[in-house]
Protein backbone atom coordinates (compact mmCIF):
# COMPACT_ATOMS: atom_id res chain seq x y z
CA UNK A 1 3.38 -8.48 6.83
CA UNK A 2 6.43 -7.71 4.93
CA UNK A 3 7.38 -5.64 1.21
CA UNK A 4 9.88 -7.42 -0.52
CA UNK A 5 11.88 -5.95 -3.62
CA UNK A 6 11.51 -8.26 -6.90
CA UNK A 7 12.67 -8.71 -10.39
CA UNK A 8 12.98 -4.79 -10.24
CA UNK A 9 13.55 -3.99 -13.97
CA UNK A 10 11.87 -0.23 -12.82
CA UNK A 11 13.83 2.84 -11.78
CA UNK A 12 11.31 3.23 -8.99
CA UNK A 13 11.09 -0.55 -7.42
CA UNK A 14 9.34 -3.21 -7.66
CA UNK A 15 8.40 -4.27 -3.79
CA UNK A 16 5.39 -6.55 -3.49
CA UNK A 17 3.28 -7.12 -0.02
CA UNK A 18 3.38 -10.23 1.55
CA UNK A 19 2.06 -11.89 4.59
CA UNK A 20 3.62 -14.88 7.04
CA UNK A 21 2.45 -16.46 10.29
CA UNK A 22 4.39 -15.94 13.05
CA UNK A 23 6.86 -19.17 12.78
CA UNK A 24 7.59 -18.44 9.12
CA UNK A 25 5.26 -20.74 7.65
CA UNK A 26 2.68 -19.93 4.99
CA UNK A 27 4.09 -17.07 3.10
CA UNK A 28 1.58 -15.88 0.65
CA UNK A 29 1.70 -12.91 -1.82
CA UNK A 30 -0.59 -9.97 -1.70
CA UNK A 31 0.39 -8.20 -4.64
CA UNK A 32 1.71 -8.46 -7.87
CA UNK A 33 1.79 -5.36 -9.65
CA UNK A 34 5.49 -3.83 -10.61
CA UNK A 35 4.90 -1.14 -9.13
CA UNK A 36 6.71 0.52 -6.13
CA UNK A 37 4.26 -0.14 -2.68
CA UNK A 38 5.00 -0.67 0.70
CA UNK A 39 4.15 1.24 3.75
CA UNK A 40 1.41 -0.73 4.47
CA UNK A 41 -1.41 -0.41 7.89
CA UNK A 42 -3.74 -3.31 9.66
CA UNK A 43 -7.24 -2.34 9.90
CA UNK A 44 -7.40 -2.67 14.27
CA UNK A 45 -10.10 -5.80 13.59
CA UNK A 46 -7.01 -7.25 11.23
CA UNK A 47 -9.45 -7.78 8.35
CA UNK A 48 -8.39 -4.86 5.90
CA UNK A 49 -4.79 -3.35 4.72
CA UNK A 50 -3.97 0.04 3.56
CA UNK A 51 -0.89 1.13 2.00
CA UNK A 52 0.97 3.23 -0.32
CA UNK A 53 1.55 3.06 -3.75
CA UNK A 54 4.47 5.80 -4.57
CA UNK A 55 5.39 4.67 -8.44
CA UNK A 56 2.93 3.72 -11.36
CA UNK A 57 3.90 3.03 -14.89
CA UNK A 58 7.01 4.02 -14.61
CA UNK A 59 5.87 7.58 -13.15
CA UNK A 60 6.00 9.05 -9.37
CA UNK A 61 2.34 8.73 -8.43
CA UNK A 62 1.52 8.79 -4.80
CA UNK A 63 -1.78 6.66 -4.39
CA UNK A 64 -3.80 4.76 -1.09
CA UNK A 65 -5.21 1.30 -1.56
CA UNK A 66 -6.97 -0.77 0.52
CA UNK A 67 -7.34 -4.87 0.22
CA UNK A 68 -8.88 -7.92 2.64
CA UNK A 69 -5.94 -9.52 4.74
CA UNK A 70 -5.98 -12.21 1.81
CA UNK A 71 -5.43 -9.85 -0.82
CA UNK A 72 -8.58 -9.59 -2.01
CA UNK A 73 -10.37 -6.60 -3.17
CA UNK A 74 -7.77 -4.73 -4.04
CA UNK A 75 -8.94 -0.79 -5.08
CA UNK A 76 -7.95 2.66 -4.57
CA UNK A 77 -8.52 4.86 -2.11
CA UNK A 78 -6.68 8.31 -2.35
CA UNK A 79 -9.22 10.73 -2.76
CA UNK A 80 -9.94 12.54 -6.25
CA UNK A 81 -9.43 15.95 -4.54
CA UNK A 82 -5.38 15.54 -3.90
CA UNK A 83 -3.49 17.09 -6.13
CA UNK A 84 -0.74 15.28 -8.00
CA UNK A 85 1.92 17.15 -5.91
CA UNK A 86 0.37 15.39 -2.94
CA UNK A 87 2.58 12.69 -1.40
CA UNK A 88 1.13 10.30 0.50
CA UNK A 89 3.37 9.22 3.41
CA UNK A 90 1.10 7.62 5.36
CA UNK A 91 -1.96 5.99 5.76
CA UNK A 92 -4.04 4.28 8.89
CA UNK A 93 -7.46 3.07 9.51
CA UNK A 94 -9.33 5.07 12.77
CA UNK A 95 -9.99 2.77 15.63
CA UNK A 96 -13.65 1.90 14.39
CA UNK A 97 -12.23 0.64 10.95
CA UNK A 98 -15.18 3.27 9.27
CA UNK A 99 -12.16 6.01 7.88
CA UNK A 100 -8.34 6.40 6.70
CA UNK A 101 -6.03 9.12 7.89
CA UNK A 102 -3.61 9.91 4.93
CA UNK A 103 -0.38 11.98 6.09
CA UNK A 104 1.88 13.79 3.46
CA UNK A 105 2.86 16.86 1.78
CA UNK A 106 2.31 18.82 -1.11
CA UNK A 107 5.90 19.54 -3.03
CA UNK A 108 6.64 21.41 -6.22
């Protein structure tokens, strides 16, 4: 998997997911949004992504989603309870698949 920058017209980015096999074949698109993403974590069974979404609208707004390795299913995950101050560095799935670890700070 690999975030590449495109069409940015946005002061924060524009970096989309994609995924490739091994000998460069296949590239295929997992987002599309506009938005600034990247950071992105394998699920250890390889069926589900996480990653970061650090730029929405225009705005800084540090958000968690989670999608199928096609790019399917697409949704938020960053719990209600963080703060907008919260910046989500990080996040991984834990070994069984059945929780996400977020690592970040709060800033003012």
């Amino acid at each position: 998997m690999f975030e590449r920058l495109e069409n940015d017209a946005s002061v924060h980015g524009n970096y989309n997911l994609f995924v490739v096999n091994a000998d460069g074949s296949n590239e295929t698109r997992l987002t599309d949004t506009g938005y600034l993403q990247g950071l992105a974590s394998w699920s250890r069974s390889g069926d589900r992504i996480v990653w970061i979404v650090a730029a929405i609208d225009g705005a800084g707004s540090y958000r968690a989603f989670v999608m199928n390795a096609d790019g399917s299913g697409s949704g938020s995950v960053a719990p209600g309870y963080f703060p907008a101050e919260f910046l989500i560095h990080c996040a991984v799935f834990s070994a069984d698949g059945a929780k996400i670890y977020f690592i970040g700070e709060w800033w003012e």
